[in-house]
C-alpha atoms as a PDB file:
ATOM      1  CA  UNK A   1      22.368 -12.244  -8.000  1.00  0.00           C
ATOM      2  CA  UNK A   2      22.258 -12.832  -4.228  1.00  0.00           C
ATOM      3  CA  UNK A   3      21.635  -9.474  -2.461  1.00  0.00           C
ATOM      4  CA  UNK A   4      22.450  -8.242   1.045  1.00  0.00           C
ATOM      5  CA  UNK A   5      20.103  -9.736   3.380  1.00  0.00           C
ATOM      6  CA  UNK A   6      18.762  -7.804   6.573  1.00  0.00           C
ATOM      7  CA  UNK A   7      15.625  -8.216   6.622  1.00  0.00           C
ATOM      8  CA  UNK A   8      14.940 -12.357   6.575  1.00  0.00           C
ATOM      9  CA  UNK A   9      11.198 -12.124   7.022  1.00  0.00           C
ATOM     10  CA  UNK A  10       8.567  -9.922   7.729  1.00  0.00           C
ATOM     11  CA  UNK A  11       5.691 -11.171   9.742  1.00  0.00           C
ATOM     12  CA  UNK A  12       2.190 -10.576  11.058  1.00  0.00           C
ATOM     13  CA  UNK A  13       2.136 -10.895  14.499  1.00  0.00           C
ATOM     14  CA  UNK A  14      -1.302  -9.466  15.787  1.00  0.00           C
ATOM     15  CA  UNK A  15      -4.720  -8.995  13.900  1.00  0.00           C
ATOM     16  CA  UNK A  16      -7.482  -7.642  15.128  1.00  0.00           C
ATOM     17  CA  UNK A  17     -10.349  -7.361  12.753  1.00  0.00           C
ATOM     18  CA  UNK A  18      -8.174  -6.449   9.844  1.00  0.00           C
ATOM     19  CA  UNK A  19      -5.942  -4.526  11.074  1.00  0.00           C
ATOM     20  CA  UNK A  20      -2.004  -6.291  11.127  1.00  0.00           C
ATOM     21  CA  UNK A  21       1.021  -5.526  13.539  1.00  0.00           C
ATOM     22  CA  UNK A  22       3.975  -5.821  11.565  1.00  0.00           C
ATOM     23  CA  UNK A  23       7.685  -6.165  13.211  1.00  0.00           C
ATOM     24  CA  UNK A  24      11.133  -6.691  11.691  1.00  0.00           C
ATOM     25  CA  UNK A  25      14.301  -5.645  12.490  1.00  0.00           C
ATOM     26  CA  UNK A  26      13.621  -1.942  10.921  1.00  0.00           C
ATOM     27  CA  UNK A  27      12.865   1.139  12.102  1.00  0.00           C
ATOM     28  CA  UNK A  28       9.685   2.972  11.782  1.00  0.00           C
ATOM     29  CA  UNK A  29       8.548  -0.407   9.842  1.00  0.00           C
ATOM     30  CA  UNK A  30       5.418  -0.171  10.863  1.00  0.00           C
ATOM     31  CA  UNK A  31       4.898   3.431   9.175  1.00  0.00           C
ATOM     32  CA  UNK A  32       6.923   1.776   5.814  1.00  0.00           C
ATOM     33  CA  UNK A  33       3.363   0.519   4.032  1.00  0.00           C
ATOM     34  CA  UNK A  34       0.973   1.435   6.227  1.00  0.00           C
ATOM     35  CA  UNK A  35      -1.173   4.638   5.035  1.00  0.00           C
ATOM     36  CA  UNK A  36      -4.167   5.763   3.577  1.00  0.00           C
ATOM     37  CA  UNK A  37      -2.802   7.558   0.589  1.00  0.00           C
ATOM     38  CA  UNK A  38      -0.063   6.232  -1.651  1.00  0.00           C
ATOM     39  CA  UNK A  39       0.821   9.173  -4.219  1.00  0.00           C
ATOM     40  CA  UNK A  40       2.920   8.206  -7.433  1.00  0.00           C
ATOM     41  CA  UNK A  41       5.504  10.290  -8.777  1.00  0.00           C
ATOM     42  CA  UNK A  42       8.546  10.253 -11.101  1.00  0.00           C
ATOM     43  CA  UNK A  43      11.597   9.350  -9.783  1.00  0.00           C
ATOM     44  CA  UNK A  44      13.474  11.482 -12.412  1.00  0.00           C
ATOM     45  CA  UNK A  45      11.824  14.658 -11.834  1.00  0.00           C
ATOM     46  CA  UNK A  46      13.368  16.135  -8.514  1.00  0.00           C
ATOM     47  CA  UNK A  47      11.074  18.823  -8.540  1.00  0.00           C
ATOM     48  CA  UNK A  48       8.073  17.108  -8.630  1.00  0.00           C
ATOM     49  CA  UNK A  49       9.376  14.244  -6.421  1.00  0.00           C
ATOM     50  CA  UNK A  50      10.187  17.201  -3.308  1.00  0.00           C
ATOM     51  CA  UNK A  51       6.675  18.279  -3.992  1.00  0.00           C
ATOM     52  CA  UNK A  52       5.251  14.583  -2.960  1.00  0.00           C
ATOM     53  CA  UNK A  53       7.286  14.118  -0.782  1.00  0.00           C
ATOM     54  CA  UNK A  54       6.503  17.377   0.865  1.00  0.00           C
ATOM     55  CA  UNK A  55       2.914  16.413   0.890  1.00  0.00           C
ATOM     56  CA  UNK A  56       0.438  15.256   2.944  1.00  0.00           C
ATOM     57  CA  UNK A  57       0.483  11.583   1.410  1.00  0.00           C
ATOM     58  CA  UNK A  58       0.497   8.537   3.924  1.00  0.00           C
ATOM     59  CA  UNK A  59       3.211   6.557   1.330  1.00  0.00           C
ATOM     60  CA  UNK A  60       5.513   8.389  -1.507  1.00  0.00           C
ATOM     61  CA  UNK A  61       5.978   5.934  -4.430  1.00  0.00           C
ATOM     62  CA  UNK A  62       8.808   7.245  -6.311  1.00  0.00           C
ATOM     63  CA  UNK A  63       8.730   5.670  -9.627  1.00  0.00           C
ATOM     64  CA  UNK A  64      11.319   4.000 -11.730  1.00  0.00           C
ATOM     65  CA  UNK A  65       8.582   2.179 -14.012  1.00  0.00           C
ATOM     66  CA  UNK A  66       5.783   3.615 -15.894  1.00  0.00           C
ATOM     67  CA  UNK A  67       6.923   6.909 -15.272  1.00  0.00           C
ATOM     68  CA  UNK A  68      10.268   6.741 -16.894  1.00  0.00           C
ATOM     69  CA  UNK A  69      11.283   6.706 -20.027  1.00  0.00           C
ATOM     70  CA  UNK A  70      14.190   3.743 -21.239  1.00  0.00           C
ATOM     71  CA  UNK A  71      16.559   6.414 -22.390  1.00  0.00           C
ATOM     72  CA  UNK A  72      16.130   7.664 -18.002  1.00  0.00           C
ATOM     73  CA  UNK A  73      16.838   4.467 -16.565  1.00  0.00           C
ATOM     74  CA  UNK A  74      19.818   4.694 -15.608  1.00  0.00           C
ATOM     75  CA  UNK A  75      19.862   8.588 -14.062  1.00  0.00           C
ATOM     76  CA  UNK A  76      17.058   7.973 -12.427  1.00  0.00           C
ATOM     77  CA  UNK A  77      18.094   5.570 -10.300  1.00  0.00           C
ATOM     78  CA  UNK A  78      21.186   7.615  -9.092  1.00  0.00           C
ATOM     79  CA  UNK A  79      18.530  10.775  -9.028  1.00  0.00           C
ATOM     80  CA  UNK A  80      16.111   8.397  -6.668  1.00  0.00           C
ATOM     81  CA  UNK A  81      19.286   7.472  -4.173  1.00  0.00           C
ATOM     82  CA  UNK A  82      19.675  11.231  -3.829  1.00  0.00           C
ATOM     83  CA  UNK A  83      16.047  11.860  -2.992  1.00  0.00           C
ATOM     84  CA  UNK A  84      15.574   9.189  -0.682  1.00  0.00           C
ATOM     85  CA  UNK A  85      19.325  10.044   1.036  1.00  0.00           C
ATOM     86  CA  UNK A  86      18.042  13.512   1.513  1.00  0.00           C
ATOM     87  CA  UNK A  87      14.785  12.944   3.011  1.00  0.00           C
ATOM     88  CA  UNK A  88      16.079  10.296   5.732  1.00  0.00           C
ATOM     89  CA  UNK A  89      12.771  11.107   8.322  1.00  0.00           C
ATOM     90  CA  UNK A  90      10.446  11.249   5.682  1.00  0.00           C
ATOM     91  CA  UNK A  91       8.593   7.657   6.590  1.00  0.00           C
ATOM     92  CA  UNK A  92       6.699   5.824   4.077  1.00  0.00           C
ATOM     93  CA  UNK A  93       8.932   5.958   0.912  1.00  0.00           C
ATOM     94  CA  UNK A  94       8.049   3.281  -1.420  1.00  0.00           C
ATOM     95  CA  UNK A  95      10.177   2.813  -4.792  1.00  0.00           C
ATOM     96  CA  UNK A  96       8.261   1.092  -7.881  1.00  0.00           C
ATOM     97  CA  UNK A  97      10.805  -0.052  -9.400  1.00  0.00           C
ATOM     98  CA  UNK A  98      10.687  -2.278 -12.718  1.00  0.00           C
ATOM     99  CA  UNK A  99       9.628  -5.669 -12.960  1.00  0.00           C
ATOM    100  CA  UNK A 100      12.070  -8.365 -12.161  1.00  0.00           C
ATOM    101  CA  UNK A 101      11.723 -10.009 -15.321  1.00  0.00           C
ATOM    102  CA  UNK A 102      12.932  -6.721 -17.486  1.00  0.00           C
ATOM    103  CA  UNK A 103      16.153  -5.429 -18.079  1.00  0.00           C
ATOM    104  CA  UNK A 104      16.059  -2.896 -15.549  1.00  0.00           C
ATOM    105  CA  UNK A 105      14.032  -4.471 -12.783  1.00  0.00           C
ATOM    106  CA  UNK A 106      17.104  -6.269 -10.656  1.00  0.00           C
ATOM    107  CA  UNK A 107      19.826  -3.023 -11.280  1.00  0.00           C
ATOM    108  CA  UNK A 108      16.205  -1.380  -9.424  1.00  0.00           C
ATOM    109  CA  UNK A 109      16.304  -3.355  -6.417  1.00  0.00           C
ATOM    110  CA  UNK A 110      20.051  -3.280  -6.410  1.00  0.00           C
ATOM    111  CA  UNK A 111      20.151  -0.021  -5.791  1.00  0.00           C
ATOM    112  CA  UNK A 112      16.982  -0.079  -3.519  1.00  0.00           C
ATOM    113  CA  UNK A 113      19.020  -2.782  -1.432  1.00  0.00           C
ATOM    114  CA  UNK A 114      22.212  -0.679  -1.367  1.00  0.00           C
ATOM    115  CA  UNK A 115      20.344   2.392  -0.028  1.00  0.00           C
ATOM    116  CA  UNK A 116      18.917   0.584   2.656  1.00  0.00           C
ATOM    117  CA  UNK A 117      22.140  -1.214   3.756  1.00  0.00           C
ATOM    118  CA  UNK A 118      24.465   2.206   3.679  1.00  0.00           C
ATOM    119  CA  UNK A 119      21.243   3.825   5.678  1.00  0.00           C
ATOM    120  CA  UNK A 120      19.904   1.862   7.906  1.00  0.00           C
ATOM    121  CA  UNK A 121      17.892   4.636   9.767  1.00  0.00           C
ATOM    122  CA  UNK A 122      15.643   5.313   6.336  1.00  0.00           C
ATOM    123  CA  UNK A 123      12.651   3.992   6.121  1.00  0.00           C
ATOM    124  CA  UNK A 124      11.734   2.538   2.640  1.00  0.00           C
ATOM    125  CA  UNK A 125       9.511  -0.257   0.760  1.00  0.00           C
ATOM    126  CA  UNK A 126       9.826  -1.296  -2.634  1.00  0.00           C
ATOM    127  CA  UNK A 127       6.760  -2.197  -5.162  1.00  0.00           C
ATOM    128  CA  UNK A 128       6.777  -4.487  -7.032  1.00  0.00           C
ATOM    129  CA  UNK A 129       4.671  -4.066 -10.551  1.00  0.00           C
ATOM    130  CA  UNK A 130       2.887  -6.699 -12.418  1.00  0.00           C
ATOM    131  CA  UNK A 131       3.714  -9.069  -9.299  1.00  0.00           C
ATOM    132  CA  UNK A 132       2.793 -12.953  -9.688  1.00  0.00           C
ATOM    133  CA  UNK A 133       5.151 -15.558  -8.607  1.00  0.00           C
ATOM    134  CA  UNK A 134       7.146 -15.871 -11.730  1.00  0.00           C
ATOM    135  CA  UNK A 135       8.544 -12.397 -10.952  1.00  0.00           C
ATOM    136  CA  UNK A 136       9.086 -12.286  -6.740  1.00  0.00           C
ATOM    137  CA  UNK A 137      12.140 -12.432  -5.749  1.00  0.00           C
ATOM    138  CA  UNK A 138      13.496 -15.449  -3.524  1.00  0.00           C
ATOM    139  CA  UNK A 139      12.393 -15.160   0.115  1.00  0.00           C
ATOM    140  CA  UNK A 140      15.035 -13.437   2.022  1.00  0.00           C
ATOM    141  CA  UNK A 141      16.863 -12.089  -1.277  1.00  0.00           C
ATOM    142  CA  UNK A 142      15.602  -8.385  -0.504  1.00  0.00           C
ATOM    143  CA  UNK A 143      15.912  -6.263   2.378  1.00  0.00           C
ATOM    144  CA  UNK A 144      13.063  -4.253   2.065  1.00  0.00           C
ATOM    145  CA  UNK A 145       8.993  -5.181   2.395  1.00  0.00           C
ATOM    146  CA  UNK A 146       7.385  -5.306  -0.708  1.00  0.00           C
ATOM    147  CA  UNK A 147       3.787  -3.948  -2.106  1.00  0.00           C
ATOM    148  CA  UNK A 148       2.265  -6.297  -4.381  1.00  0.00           C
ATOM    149  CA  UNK A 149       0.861  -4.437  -7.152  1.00  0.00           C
ATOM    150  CA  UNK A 150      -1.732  -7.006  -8.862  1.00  0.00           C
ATOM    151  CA  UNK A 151      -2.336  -6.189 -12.265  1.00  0.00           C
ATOM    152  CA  UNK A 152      -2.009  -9.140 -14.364  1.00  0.00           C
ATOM    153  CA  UNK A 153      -4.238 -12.400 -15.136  1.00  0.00           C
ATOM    154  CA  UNK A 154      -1.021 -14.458 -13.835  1.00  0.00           C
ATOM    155  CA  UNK A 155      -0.540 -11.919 -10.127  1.00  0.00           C
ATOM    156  CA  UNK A 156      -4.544 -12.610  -9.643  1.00  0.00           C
ATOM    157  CA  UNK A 157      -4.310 -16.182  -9.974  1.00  0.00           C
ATOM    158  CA  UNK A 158      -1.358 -16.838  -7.756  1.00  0.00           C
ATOM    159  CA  UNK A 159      -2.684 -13.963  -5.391  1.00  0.00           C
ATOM    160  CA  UNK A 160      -2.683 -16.254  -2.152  1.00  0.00           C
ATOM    161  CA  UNK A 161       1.019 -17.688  -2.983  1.00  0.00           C
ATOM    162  CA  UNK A 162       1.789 -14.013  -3.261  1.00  0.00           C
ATOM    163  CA  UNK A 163       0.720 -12.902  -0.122  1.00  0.00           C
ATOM    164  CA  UNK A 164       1.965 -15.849   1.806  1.00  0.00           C
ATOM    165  CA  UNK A 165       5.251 -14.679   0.252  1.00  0.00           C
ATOM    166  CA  UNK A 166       7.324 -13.439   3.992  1.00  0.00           C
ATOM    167  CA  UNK A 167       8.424  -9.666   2.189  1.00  0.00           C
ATOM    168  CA  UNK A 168       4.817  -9.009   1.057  1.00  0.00           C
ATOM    169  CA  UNK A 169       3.097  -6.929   3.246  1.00  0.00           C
ATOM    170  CA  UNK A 170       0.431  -4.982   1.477  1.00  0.00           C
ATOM    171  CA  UNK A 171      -1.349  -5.890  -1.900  1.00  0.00           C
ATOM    172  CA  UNK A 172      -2.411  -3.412  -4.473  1.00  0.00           C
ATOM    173  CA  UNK A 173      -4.822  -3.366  -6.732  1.00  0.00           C
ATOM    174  CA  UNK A 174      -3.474  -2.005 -11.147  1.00  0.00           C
ATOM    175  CA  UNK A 175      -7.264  -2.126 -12.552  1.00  0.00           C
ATOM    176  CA  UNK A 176      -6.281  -0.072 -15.553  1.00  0.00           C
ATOM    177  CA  UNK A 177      -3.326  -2.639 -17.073  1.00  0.00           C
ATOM    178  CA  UNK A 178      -5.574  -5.619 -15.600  1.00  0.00           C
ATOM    179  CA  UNK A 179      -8.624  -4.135 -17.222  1.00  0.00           C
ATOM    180  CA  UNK A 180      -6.882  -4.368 -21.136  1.00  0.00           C
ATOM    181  CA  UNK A 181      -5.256  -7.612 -20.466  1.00  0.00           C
ATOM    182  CA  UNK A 182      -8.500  -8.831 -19.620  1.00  0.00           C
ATOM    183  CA  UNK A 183     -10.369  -7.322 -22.695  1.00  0.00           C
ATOM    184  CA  UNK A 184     -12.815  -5.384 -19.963  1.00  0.00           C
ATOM    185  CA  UNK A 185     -14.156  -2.212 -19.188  1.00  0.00           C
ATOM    186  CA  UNK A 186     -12.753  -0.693 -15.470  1.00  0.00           C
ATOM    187  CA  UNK A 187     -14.865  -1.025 -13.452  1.00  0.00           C
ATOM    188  CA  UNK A 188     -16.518  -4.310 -14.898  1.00  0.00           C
ATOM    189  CA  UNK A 189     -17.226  -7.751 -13.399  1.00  0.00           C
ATOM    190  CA  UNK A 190     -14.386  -9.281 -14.096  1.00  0.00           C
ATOM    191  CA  UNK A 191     -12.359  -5.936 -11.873  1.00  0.00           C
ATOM    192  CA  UNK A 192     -14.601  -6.326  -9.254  1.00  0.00           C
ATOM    193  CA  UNK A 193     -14.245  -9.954  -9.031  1.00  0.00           C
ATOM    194  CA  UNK A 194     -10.434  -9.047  -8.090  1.00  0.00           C
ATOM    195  CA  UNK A 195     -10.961  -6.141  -5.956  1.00  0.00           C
ATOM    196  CA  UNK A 196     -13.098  -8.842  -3.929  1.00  0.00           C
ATOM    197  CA  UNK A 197      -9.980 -11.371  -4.012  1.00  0.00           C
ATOM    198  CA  UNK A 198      -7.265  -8.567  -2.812  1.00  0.00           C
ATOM    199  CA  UNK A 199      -9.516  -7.877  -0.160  1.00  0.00           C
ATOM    200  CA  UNK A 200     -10.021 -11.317   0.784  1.00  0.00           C
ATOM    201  CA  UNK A 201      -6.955 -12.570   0.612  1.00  0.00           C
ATOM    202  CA  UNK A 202      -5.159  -9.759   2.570  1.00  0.00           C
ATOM    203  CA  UNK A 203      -7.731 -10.577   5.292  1.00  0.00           C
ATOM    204  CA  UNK A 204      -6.816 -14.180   5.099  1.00  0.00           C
ATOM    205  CA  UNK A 205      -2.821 -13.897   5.113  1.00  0.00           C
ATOM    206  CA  UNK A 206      -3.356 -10.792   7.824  1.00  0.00           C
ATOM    207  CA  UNK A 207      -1.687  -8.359   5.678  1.00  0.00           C
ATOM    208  CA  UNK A 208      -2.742  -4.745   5.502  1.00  0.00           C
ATOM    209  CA  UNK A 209      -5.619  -3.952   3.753  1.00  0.00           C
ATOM    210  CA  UNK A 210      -4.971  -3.316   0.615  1.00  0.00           C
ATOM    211  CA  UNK A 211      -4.709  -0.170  -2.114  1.00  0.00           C
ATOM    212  CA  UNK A 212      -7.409   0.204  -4.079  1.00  0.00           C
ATOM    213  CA  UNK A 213      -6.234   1.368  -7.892  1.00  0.00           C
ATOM    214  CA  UNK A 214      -6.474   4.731  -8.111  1.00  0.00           C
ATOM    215  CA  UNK A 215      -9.355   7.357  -9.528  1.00  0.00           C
ATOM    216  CA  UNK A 216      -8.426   8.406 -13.259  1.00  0.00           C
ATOM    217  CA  UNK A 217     -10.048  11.846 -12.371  1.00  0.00           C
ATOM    218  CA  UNK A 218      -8.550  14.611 -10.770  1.00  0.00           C
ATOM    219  CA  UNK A 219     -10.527  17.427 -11.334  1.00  0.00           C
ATOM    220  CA  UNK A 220     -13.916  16.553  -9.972  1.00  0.00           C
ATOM    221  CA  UNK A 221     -14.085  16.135  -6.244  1.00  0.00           C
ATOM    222  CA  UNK A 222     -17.576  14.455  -6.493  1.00  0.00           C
ATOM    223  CA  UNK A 223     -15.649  11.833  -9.012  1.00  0.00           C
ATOM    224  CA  UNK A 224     -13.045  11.670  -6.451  1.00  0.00           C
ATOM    225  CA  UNK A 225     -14.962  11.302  -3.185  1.00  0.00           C
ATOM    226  CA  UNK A 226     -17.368   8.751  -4.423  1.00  0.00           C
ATOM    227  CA  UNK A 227     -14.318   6.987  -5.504  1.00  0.00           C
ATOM    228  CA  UNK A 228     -12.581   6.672  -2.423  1.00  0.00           C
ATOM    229  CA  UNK A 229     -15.953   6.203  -0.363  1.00  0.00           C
ATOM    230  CA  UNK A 230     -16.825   3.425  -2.391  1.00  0.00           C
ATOM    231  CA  UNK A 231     -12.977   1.526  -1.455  1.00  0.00           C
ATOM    232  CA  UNK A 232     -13.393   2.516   1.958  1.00  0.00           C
ATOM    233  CA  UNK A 233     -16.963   0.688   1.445  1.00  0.00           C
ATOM    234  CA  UNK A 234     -15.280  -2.253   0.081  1.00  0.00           C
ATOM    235  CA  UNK A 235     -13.083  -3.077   2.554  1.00  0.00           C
ATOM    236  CA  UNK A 236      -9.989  -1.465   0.748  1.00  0.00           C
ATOM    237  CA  UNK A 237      -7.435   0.281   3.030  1.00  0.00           C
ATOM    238  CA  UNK A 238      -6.671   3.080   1.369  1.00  0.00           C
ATOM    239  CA  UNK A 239      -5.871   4.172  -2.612  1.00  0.00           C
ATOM    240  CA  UNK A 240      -2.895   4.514  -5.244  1.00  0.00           C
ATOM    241  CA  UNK A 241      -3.288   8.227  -6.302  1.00  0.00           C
ATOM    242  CA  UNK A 242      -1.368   9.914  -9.873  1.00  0.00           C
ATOM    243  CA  UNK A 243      -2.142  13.797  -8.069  1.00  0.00           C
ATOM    244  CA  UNK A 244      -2.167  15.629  -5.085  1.00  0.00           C
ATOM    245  CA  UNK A 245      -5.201  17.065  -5.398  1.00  0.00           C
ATOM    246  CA  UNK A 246      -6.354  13.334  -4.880  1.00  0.00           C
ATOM    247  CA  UNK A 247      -5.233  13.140  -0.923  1.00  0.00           C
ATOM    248  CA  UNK A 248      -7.798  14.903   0.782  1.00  0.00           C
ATOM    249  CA  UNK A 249     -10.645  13.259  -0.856  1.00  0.00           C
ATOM    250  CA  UNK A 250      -9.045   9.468  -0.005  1.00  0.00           C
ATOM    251  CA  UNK A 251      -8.094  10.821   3.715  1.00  0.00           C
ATOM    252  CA  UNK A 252     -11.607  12.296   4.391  1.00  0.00           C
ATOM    253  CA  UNK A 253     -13.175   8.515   3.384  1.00  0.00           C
ATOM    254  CA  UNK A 254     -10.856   6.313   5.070  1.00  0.00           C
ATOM    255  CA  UNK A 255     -10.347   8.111   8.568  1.00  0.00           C
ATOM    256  CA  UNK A 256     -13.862   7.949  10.377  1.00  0.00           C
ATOM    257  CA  UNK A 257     -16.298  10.735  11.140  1.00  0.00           C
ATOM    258  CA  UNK A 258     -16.951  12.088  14.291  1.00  0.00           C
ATOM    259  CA  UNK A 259     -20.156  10.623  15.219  1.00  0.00           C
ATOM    260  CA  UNK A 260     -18.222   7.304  14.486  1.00  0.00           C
ATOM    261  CA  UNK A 261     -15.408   7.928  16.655  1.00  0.00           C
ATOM    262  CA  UNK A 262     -17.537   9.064  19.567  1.00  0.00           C
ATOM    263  CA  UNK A 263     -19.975   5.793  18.864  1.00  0.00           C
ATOM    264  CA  UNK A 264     -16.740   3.363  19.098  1.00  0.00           C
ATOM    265  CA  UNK A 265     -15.402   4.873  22.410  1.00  0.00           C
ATOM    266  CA  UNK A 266     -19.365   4.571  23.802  1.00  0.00           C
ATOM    267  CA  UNK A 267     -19.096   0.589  22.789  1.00  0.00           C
ATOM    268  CA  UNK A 268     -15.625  -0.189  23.657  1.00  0.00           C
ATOM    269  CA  UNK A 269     -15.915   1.765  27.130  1.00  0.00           C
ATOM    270  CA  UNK A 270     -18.927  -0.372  27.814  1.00  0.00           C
ATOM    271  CA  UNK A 271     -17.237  -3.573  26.123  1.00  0.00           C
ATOM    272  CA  UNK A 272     -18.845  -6.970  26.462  1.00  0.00           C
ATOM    273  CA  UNK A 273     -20.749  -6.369  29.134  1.00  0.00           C
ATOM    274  CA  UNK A 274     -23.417  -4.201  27.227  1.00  0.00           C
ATOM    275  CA  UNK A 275     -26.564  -5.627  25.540  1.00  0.00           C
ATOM    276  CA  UNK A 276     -26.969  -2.520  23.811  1.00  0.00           C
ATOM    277  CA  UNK A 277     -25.535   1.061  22.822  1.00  0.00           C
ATOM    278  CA  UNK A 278     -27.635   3.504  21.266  1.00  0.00           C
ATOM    279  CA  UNK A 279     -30.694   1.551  21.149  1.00  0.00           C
ATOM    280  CA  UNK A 280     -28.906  -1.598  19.057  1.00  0.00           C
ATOM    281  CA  UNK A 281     -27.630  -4.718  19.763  1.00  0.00           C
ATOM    282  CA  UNK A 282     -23.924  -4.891  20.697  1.00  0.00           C
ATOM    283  CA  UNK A 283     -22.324  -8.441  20.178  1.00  0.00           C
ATOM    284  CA  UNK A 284     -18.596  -9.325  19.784  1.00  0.00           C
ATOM    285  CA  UNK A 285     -18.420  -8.085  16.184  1.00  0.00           C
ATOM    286  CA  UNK A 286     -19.636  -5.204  16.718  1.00  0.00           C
ATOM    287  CA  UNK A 287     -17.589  -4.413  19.753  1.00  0.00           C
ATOM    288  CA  UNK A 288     -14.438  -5.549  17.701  1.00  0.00           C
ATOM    289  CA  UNK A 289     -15.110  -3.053  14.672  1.00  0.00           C
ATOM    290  CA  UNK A 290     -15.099  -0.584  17.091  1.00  0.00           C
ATOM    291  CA  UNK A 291     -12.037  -1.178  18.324  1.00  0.00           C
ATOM    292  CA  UNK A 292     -10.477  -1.328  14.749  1.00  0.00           C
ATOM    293  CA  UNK A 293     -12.381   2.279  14.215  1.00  0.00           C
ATOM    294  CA  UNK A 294     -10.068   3.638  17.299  1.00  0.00           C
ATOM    295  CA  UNK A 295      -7.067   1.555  16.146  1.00  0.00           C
ATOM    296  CA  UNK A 296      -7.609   3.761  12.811  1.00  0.00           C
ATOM    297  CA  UNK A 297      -7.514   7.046  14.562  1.00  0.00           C
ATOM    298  CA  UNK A 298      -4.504   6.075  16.864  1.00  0.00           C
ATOM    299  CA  UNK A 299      -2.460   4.935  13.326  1.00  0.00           C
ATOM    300  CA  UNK A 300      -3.409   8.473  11.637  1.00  0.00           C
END
């Protein structure tokens, strides 16, 4: 099936020190998969869906995969066009939709495709689960950017031919389903090993950081702080989260303190010309994570 085509390419244009300008011919693309926080919800529960997307998430991923039961398919994908028609300034809608090689994925980005084209003011994403090059669609084929959600033994090994893909923007990271393909415990060697490749890799092919898997617990803020301080740590750029109550722990990591903020502005005001700030060496990398630490508070 050859769908409408508006979007031919999406490309990285600028990078400094991890961070990527994106342009298209969109909208408010820039907002589309950029963002701390990327909440899941189902995409056949209209309640719960306002509720996310009333919240203070970064990205809204509106699920028509895990979350949905077979018998739902179908009504949840005219449920989702209603949702995403009636939110039309709400930026950073993503839709998971199934995966390519089902028997629901392609009627998914159908209808993804046909929102888009009858909107053109709404600003969505699509992402795409279990994503290796067997199941990406043809360059050019969909209108809308696309999160790669990593989470098989076959997405990790074609990882850099995904994200040289020219509708992948943002990698993400499924440790639990890549975790019991792989026969090991999450977090493990073998998950690390991968969290070390997305990161990599997105740094290499100047895409966004990526979204680190997200925290099982949502209970215990100590659980859930350490969780998101360690991706921050990592060089992750934010986190998939299943509740709300997971938002505020992810936001407080990944937007820097303070004393950080008022450190970058000291080193960027005095720029190259300084041999020191604070009583420590200032070379070029250390003037150019400062500059990312301002870019961060500018994007939030």
């Amino acid at each position: 099936m050859t769908l409408p085509q508006r979007v031919s390419s999406v490309t990285a244009t600028e990078k400094s020190f991890g961070q990527t300008s994106w342009t298209s011919d969109r909208p408010g693309h820039k907002t589309t998969t950029a963002g701390y926080s990327a909440l899941f919800c189902p995409a056949d529960r209209p309640d719960r869906a306002a509720k996310a997307l009333a919240s203070k998430a970064h990205l809204v991923i509106l699920d028509l995969e895990d979350a949905v039961a077979p018998s739902n398919k179908d009504s949840a994908r005219e449920r989702l066009r209603e949702l995403i028609i009636l939110n039309p300034k709400r930026k950073g809608i993503v839709v998971r939709i199934n995966s390519l090689d089902s028997a629901y994925g392609t009627e998914d980005l159908a209808t993804v495709c046909s929102i888009v084209e009858a909107h053109e003011d709404i600003d969505l994403s699509v992402m795409l689960p279990k994503t290796s090059m067997q199941n990406l669609p043809p360059a050019g084929e969909s209108p809308v950017p696309i999160i790669a959600l990593i989470e098989s033994a076959q997405g990790l090994k074609d990882l850099e031919a995904v994200a040289a893909h020219p509708n992948v923007v943002r990698l993400a990271l499924g440790a639990f389903d890549l975790s019991v393909e792989l026969g090991c415990n999450n977090p493990s060697v073998p998950i690390n090993y991968a969290r070390a490749q997305l990161v990599l890799v997105s740094a290499l092919y100047q895409l966004f950081p990526p979204l680190e898997s997200p925290c099982s617990d949502f209970h215990d803020e100590t659980v859930m702080e350490a969780a998101a301080i360690k991706a921050a740590r990592d060089g992750f750029g934010g986190s998939l989260c299943i509740h709300p109550a997971q938002i505020e722990a992810i936001h407080k990591a990944f937007m820097p303190s303070e004393s950080e903020i008022e450190w970058a502005k000291r080193v960027v005001a005095v720029g190259d010309s300084a041999v020191q700030v604070d009583g420590k060496m200032v070379d070029r990398p250390v003037v150019l994570r400062a500059r990312r630490i301002l870019e961060t508070v500018d994007r939030s």
